[in-house]
Protein backbone atom coordinates (compact mmCIF):
# COMPACT_ATOMS: atom_id res chain seq x y z
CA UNK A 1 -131.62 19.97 -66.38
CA UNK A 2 -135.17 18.76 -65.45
CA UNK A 3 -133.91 15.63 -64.01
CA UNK A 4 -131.28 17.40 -61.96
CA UNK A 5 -133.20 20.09 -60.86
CA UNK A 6 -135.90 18.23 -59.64
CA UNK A 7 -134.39 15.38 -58.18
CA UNK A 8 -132.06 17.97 -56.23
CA UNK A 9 -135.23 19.71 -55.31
CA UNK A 10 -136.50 16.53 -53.73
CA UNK A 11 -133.34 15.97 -51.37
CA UNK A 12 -133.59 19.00 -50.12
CA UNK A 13 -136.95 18.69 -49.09
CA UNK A 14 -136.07 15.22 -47.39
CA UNK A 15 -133.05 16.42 -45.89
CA UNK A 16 -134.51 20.13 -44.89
CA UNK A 17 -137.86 19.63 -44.75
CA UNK A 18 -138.45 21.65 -41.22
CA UNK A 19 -136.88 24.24 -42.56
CA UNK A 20 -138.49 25.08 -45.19
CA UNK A 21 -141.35 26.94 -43.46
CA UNK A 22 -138.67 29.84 -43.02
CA UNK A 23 -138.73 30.03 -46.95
CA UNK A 24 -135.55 29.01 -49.26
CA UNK A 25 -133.15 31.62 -51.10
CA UNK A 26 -131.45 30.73 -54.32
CA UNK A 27 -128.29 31.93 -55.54
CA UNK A 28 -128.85 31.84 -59.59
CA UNK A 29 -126.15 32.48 -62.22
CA UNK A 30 -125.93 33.08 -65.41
CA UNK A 31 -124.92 29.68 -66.95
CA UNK A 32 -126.46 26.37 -66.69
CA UNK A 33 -125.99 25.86 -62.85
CA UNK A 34 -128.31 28.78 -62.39
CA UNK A 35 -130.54 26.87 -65.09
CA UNK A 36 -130.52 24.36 -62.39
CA UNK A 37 -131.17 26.72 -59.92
CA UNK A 38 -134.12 27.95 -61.58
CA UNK A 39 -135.71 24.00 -61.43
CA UNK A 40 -134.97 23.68 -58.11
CA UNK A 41 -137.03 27.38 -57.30
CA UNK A 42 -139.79 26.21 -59.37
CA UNK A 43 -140.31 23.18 -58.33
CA UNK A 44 -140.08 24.06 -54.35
CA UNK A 45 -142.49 26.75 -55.53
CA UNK A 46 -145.04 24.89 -56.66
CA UNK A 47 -145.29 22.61 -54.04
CA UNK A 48 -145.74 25.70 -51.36
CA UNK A 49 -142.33 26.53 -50.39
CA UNK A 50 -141.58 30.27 -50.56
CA UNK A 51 -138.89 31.15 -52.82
CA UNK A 52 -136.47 34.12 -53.72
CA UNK A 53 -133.98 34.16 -56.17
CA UNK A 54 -130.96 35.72 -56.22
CA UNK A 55 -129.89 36.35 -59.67
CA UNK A 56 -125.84 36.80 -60.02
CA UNK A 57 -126.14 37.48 -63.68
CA UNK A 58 -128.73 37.28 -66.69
CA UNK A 59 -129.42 33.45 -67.63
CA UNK A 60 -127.23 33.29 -71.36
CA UNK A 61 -127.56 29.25 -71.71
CA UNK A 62 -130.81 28.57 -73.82
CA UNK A 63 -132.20 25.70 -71.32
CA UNK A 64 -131.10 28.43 -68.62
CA UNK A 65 -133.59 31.32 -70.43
CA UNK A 66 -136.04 28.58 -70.42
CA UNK A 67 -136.53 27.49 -67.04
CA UNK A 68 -135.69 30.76 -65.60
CA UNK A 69 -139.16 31.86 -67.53
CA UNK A 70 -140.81 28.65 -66.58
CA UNK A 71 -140.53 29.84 -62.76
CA UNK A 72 -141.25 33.30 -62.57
CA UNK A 73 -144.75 33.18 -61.96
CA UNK A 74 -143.96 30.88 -58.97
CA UNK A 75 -140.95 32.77 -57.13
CA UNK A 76 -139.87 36.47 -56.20
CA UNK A 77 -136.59 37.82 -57.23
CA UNK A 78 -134.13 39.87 -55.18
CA UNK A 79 -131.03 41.79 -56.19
CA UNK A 80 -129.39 40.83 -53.02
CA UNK A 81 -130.09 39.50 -49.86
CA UNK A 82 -128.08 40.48 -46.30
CA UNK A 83 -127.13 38.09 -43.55
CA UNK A 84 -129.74 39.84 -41.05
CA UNK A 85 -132.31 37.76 -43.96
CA UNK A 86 -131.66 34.26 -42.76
CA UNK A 87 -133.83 31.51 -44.85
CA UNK A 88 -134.70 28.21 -43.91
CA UNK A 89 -132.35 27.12 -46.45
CA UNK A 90 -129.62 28.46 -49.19
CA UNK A 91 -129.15 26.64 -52.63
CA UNK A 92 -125.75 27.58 -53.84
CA UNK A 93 -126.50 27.39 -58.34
CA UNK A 94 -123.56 30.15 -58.94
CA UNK A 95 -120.98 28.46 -60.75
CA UNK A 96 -121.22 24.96 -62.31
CA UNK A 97 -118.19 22.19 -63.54
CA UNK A 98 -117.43 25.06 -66.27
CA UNK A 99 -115.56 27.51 -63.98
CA UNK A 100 -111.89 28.07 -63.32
CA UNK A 101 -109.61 30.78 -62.10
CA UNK A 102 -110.95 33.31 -59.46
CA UNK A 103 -114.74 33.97 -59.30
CA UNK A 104 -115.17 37.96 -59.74
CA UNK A 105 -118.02 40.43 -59.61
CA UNK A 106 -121.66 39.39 -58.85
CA UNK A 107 -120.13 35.26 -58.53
CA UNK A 108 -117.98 36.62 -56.13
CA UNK A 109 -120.20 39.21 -54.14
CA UNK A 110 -122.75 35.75 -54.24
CA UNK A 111 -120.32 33.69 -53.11
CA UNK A 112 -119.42 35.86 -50.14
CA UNK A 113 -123.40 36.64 -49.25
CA UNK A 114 -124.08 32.75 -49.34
CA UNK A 115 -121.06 31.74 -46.93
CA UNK A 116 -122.55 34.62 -44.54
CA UNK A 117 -125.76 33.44 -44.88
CA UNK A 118 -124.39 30.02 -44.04
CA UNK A 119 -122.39 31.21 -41.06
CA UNK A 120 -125.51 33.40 -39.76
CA UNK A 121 -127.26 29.76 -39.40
CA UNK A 122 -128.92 28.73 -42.51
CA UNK A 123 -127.62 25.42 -44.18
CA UNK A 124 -126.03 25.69 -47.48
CA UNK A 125 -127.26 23.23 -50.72
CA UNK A 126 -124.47 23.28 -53.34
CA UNK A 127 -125.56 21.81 -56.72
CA UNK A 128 -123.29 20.10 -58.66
CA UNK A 129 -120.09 21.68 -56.56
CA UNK A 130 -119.77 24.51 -54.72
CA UNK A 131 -119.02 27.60 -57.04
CA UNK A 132 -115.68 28.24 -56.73
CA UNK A 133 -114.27 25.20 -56.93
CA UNK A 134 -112.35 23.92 -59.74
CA UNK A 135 -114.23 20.71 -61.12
CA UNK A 136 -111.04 19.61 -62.64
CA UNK A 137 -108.69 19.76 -59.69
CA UNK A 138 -110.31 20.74 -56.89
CA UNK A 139 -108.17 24.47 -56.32
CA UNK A 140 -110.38 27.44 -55.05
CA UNK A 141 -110.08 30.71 -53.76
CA UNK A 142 -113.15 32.02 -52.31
CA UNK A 143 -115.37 29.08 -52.30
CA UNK A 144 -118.95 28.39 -51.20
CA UNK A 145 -118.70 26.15 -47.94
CA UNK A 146 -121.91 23.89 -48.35
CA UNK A 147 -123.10 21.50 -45.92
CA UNK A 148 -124.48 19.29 -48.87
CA UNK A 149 -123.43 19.42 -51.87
CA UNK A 150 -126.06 17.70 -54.96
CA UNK A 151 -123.40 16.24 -57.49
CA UNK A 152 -125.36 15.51 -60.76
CA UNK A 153 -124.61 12.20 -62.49
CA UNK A 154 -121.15 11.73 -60.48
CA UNK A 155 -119.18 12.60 -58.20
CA UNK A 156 -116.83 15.46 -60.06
CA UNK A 157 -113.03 14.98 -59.29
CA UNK A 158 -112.71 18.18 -57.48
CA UNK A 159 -115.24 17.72 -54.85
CA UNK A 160 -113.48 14.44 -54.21
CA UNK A 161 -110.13 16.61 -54.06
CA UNK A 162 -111.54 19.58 -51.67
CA UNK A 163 -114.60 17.39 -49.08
CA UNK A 164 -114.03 19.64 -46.86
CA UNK A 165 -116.09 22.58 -48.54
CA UNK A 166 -118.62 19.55 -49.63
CA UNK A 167 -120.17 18.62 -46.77
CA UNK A 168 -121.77 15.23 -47.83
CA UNK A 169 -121.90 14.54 -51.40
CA UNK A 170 -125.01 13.10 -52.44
CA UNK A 171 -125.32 11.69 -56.01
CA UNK A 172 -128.26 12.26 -58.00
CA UNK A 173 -129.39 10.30 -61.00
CA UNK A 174 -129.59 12.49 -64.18
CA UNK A 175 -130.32 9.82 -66.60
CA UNK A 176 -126.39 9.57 -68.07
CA UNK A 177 -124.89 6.43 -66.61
CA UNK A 178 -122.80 6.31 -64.15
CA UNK A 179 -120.31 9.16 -64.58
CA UNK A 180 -122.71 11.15 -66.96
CA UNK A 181 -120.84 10.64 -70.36
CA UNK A 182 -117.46 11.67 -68.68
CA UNK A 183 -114.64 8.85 -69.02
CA UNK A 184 -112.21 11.33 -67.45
CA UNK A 185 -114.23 10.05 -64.56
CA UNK A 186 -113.52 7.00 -62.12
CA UNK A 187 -116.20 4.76 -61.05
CA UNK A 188 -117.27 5.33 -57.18
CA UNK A 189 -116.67 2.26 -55.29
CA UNK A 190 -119.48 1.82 -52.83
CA UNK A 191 -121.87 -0.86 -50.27
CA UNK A 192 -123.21 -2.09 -53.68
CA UNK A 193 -119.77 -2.67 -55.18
CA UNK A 194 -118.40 -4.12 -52.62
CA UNK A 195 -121.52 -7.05 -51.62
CA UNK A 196 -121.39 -7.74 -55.25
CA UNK A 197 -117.66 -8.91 -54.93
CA UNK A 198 -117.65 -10.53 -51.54
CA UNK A 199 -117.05 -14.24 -51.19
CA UNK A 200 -119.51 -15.63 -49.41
CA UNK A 201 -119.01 -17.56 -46.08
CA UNK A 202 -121.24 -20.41 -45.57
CA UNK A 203 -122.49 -21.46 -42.63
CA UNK A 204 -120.08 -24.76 -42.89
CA UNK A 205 -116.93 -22.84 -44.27
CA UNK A 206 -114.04 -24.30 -42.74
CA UNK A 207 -110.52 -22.94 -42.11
CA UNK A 208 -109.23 -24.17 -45.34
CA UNK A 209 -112.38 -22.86 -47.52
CA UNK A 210 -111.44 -19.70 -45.61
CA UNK A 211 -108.23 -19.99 -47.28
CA UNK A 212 -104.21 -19.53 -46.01
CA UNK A 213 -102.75 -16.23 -46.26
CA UNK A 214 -98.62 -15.98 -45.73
CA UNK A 215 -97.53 -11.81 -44.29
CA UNK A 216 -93.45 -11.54 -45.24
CA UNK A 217 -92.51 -8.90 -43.15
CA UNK A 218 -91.41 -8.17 -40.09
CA UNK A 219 -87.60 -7.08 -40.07
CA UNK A 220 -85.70 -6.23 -37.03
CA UNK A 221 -87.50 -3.46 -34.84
CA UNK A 222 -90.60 -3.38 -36.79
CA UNK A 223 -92.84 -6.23 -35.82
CA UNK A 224 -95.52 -4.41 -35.55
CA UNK A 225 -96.11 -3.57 -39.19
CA UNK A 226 -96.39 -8.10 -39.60
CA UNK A 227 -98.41 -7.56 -36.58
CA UNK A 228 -100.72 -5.33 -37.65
CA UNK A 229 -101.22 -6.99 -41.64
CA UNK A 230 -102.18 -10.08 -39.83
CA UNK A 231 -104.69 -8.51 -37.70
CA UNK A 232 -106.07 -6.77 -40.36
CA UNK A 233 -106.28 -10.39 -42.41
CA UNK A 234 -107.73 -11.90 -38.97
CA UNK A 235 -110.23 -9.64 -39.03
CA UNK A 236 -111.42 -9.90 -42.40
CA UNK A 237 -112.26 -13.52 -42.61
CA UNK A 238 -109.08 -15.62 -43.63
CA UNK A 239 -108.92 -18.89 -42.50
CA UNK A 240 -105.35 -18.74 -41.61
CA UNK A 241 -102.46 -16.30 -41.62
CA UNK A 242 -98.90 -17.37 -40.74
CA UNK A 243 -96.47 -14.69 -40.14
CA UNK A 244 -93.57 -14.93 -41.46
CA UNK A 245 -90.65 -12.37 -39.76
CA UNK A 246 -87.30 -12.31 -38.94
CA UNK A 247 -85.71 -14.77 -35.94
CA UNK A 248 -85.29 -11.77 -33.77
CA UNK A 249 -88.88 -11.03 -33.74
CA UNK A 250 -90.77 -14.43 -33.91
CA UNK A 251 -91.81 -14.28 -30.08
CA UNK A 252 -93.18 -10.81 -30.49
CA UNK A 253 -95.34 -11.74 -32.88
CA UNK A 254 -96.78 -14.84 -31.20
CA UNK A 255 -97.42 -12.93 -28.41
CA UNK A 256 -99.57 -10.32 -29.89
CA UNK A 257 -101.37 -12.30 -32.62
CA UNK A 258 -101.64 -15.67 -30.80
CA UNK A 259 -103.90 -16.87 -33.69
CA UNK A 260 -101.27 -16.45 -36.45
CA UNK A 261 -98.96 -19.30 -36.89
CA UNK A 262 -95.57 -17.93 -37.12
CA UNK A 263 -91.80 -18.93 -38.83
CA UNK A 264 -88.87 -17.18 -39.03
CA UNK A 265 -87.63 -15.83 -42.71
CA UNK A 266 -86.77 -18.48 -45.21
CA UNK A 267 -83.49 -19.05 -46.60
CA UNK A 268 -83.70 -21.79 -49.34
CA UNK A 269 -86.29 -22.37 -52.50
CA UNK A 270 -86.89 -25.58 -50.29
CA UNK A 271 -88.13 -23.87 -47.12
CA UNK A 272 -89.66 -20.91 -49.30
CA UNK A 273 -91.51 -24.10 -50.77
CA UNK A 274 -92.47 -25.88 -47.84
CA UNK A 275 -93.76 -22.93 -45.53
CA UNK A 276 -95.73 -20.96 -48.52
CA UNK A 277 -95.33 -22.49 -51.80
CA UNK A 278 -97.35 -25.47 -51.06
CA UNK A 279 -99.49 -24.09 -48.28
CA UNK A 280 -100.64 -20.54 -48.92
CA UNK A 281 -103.54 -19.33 -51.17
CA UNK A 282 -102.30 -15.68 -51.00
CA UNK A 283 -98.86 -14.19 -49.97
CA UNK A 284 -98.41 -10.37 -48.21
CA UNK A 285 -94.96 -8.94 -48.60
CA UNK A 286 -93.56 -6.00 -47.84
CA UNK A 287 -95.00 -5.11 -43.72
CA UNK A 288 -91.71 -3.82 -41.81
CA UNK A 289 -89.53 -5.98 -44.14
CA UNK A 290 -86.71 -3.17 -44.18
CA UNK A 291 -84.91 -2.20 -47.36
CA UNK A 292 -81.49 -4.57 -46.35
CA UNK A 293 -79.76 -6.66 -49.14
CA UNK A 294 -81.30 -9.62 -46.74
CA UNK A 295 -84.94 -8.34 -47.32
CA UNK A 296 -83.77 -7.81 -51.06
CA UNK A 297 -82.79 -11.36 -51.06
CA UNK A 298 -85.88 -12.97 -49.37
CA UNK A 299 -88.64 -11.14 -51.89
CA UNK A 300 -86.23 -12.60 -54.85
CA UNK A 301 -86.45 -16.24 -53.24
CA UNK A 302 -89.85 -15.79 -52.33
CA UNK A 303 -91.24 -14.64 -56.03
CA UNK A 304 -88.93 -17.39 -57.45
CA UNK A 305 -90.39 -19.94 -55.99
CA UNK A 306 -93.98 -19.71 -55.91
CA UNK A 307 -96.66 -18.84 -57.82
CA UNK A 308 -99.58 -17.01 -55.35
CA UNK A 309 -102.00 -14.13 -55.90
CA UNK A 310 -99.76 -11.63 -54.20
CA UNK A 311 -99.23 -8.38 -52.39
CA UNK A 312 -96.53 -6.09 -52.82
CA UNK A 313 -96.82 -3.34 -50.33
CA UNK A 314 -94.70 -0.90 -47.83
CA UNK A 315 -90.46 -1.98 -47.89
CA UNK A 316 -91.27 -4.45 -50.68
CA UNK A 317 -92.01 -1.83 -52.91
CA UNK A 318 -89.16 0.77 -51.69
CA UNK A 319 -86.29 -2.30 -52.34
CA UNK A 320 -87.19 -1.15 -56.22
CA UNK A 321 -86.97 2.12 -56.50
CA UNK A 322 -84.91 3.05 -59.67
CA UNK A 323 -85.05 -0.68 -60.60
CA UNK A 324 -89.06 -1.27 -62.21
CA UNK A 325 -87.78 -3.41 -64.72
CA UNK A 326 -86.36 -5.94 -62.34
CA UNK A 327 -90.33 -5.86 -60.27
CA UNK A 328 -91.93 -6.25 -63.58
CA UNK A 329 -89.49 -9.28 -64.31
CA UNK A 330 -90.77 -10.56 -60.54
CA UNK A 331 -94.32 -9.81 -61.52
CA UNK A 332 -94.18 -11.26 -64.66
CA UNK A 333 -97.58 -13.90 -65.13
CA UNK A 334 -98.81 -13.43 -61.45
CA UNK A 335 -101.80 -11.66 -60.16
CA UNK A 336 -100.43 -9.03 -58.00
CA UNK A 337 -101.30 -5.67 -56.29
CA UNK A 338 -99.58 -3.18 -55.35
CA UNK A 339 -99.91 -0.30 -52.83
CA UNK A 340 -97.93 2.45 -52.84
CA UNK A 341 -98.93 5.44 -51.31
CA UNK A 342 -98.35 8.92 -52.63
CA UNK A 343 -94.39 9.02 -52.06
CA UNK A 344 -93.65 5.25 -52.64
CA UNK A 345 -95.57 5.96 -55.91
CA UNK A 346 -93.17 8.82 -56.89
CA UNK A 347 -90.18 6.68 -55.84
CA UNK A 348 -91.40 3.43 -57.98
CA UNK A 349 -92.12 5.52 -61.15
CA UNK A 350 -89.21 7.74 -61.21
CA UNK A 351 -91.20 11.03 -60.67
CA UNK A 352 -92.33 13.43 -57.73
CA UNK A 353 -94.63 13.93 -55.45
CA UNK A 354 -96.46 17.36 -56.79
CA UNK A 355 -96.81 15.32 -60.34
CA UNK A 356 -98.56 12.74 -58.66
CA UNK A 357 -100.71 14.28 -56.46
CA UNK A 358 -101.85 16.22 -59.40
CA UNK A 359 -102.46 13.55 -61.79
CA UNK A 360 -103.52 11.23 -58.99
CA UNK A 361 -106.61 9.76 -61.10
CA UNK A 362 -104.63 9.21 -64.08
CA UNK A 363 -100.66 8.51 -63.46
CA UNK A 364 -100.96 4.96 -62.43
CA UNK A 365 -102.42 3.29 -65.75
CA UNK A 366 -99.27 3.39 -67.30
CA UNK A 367 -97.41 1.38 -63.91
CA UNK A 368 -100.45 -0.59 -64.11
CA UNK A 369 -99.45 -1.87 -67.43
CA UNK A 370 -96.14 -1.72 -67.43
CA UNK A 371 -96.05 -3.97 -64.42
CA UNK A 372 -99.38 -6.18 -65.31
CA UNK A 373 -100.57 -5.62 -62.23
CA UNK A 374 -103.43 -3.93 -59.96
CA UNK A 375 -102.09 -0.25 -58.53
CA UNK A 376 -103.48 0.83 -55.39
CA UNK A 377 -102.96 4.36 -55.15
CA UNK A 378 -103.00 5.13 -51.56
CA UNK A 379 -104.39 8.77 -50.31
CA UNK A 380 -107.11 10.83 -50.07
CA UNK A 381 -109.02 9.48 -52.34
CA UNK A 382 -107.57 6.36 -53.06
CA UNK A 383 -107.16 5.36 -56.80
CA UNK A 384 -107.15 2.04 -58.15
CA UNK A 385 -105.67 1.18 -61.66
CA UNK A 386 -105.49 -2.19 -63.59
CA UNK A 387 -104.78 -3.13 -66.91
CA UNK A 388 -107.70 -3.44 -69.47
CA UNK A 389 -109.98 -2.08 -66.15
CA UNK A 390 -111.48 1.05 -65.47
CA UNK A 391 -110.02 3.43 -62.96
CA UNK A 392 -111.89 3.17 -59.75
CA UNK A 393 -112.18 5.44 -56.58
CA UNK A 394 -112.58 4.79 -53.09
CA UNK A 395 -113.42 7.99 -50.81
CA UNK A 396 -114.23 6.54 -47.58
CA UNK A 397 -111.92 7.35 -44.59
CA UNK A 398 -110.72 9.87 -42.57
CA UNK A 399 -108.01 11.12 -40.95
CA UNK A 400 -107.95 8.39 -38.23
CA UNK A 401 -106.12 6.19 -41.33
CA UNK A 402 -103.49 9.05 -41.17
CA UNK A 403 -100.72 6.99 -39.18
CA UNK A 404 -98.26 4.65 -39.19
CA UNK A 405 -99.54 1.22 -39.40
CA UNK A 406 -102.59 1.78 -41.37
CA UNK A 407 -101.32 0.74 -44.66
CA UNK A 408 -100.49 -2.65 -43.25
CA UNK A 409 -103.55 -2.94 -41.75
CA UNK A 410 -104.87 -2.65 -45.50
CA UNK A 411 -102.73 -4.80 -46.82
CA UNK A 412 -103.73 -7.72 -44.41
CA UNK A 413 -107.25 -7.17 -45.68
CA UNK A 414 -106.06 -7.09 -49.47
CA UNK A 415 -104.59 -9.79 -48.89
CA UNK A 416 -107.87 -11.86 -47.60
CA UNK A 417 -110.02 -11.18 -50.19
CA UNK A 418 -106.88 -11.85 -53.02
CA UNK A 419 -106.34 -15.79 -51.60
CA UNK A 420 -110.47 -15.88 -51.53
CA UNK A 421 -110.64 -14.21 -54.87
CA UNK A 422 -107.48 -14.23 -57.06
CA UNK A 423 -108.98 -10.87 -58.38
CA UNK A 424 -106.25 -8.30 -57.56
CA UNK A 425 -108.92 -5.58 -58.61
CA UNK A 426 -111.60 -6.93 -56.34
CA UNK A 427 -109.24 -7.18 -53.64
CA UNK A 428 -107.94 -3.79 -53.79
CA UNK A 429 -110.99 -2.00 -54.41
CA UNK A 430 -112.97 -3.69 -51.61
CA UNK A 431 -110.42 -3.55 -49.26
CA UNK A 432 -109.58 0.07 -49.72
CA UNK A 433 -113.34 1.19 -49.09
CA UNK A 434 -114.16 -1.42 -45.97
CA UNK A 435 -110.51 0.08 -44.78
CA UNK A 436 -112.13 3.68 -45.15
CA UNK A 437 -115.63 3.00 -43.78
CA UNK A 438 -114.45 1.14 -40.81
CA UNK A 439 -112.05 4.55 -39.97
CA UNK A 440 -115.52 6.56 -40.41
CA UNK A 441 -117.04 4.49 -37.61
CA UNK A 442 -114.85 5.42 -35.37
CA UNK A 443 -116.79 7.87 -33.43
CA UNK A 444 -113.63 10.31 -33.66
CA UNK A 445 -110.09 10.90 -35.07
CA UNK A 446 -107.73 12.12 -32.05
CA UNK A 447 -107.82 9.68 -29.47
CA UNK A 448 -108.38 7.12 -32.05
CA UNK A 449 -105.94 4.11 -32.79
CA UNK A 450 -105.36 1.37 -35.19
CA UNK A 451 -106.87 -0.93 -32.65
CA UNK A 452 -110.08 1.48 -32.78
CA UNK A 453 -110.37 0.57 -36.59
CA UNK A 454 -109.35 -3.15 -36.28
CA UNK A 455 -112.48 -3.27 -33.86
CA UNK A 456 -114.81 -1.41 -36.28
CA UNK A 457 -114.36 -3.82 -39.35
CA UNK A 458 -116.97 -6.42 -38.25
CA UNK A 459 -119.84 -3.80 -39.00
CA UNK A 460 -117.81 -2.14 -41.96
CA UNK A 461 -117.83 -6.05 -43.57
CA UNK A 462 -121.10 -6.29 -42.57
CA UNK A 463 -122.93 -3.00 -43.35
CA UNK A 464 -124.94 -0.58 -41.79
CA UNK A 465 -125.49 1.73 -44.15
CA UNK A 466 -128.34 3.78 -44.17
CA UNK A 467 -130.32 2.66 -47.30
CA UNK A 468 -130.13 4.52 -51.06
CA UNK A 469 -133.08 4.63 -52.62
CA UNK A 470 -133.53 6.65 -56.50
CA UNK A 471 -132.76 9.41 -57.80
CA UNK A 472 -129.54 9.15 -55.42
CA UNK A 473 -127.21 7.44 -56.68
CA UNK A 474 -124.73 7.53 -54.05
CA UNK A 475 -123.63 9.51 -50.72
CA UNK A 476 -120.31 10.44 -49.41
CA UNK A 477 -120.67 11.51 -45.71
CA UNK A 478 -119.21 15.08 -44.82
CA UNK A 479 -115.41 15.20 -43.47
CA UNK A 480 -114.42 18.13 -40.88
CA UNK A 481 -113.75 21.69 -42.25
């Protein structure tokens, strides 16, 4: 409680600092949030900063009692406080990762004052999650609305569930590892994650060291989905992508990627062989392929007859639902990712949409194993399972990622780092942040395109990230109300 209290005290000084002249308010309840609440007061006490404390119920918790007595001397108490009070700053400590249901009485009456206070201009410091929300799943009723919101230890699966009553998420360092003793957890992907697990480019990498990377796709009318994957690998750092679409569309695709050699679909082992068996380091499959017996046809002779790190992503997936067995057969021995998002998922596994989207950080360890491959849960956040692996979480993005086109965008830059790597989780997890964080610079969301994003990944691959320095951990940025 020290450790969070005070290193929670400390960001809001960095981030608030000019405010605090106008004094600080603190919402305290009666559990151990308030107990962290009561830190926080002391310590911004003691170093000058005038503090009231609101209490929404006697502390019960024994490390509550104890720091609640510890800052007494230092702070003045208040039964309530009206929005006509405005402080330099409110710290939300009502309700911690313990509630559920509807808050009621004094929570709610504090909950209600603070989101006034907020609205009536004062910024709003949530610590651990805003009370309210459900830890677990992320549900709320009436629900603090912070601006930043101090996670303790890790980011809590609800906050990752409901940003938008967040504001940014910043990560403080409690002493616990990295999710705080919680394996219900995922691990945060982040900048460091991601460097880590680059391959590097030297300065004499040719186009072959850069690796080949083969997009199946591309069925009649939807060239832009082959398109779009190869742009996406293009802009990631392959060496070489060849597109490989239907006859009808091989001009198309010449003409908008002019750097992507491009064939027409297969149709023998022997050309399957020729064009990607014994050329490609990575194969994408799936982009606009179409759900036709022929597409059916082409993933069989493709999977048949080679042996690459590959992709399974958009139609290539949807040709199976009802039939897993025959894509774990096709899977069988090969590193492979796949990417459904939330519906594909449903469709694959033989279940629905609600049951995924509420088991989203656990459902796809079982399709993980069953199929021996890496599962890229696609959504907000995205989820990525593997056999034998932890779960991890990516929750960069925003909405700008919301439209058609984006997921083979994604799978184009999978796809890169899988012929550079032949680590399906690597490649997935990297990919699905630098996806996310070049979306976020994008200055907005309407008016931005696919093209907007393709632009953008040069300084997502290449980072400028405002630096992290300890207790914080990690930061999420904020994501519109």
């Amino acid at each position: 409680m020290q450790r969070a209290g005070s290193g929670a005290a400390g960001e809001i000084v960095r981030r608030f600092g000019s405010r605090l002249a106008d004094g600080v308010t603190v919402f305290a309840g009666a559990g151990n949030n308030g107990g962290d609440g009561w830190v926080v007061a002391g310590t911004l006490a003691r170093s000058g900063v005038a503090v009231t404390v609101v209490e929404t119920g006697a502390a019960k918790t024994p490390d509550g009692i104890a720091e609640r007595a510890a800052a007494l001397e230092t702070v003045s108490l208040s039964r309530g406080i009206t929005p006509e009070s405005v402080p330099g700053v409110v710290v939300d400590a009502i309700l911690g990762t313990g509630f559920r249901g509807a808050p009621h009485g004094e929570a709610q009456a504090a909950i209600t004052r603070v989101n006034a206070l907020g609205d009536a201009g004062s910024p709003v410091a949530a610590l651990d999650l805003p009370s309210g929300l459900d830890a677990t799943t992320g549900e709320h009723g009436e629900c603090v609305l912070a601006d930043v919101t101090l996670s303790f230890g890790a980011v809590k699966r609800g906050t990752l569930l409901a940003r938008d009553r967040c504001g940014e998420i910043v990560v403080i360092d409690i002493g616990l590892g990295s999710r705080s003793g919680d394996e219900s957890l995922p691990l945060l992907i982040d900048r460091p994650f991601v460097e880590a697990r680059l391959p590097v480019l030297k300065y004499d990498s040719h186009k072959g060291a850069r690796k080949h990377l083969a997009v199946v796709g591309g069925g009649k009318g939807m060239a832009g989905a082959a398109i779009l994957a190869c742009r996406g690998a293009l802009r990631s750092g392959i060496g070489i992508v060849r597109a490989v679409v239907c006859s009808d569309n091989t001009d198309a695709v010449s003409a908008a990627t002019p750097a992507a050699l491009v064939l027409p679909w297969p149709k023998s082992a022997n050309e399957v062989k020729d064009s990607i068996g014994s050329w490609a380091d990575g194969v994408v499959i799936g982009p606009g392929m179409g759900k036709s017996r022929e597409a059916r046809k082409l993933f069989e002779l493709l999977l048949s007859n080679t042996g690459q790190p590959v992709v399974i992503d958009a139609d290539a997936l949807n040709l199976f639902e009802g039939d897993l067995p025959a894509l774990r057969d096709h899977l069988r021995g090969r590193k492979a990712v796949i990417t459904p998002h939330v519906a594909e998922f449903a469709r694959l596994a033989g279940t629905d949409v609600k049951t995924v989207l509420a088991q989203r950080f656990d459902i796809g360890s079982a399709l993980a194993s069953d199929l021996g491959a890496t599962v890229l849960l696609k959504g907000t956040p995205s989820i990525v399972f593997a056999p034998g692996v932890e779960r991890l979480v990516s929750a960069r993005g925003t909405a700008a990622l919301g439209t058609g086109g984006s997921g083979d965008v994604l799978a184009g830059i999978i796809g890169t780092l899988l012929a550079q790597t032949e680590d399906p989780v690597s490649a997935a997890s990297c990919a699905a942040w630098i996806h996310g964080r070049a979306a976020e610079l994008c200055e907005y969301v309407r008016g931005t395109t696919l093209d907007d994003v393709l632009y953008a990944l040069p300084r997502a691959w290449n980072g400028d990230d405002l630096p992290i320095e300890p207790p914080v951990m990690a930061r999420l940025p904020g994501v519109a109300a």
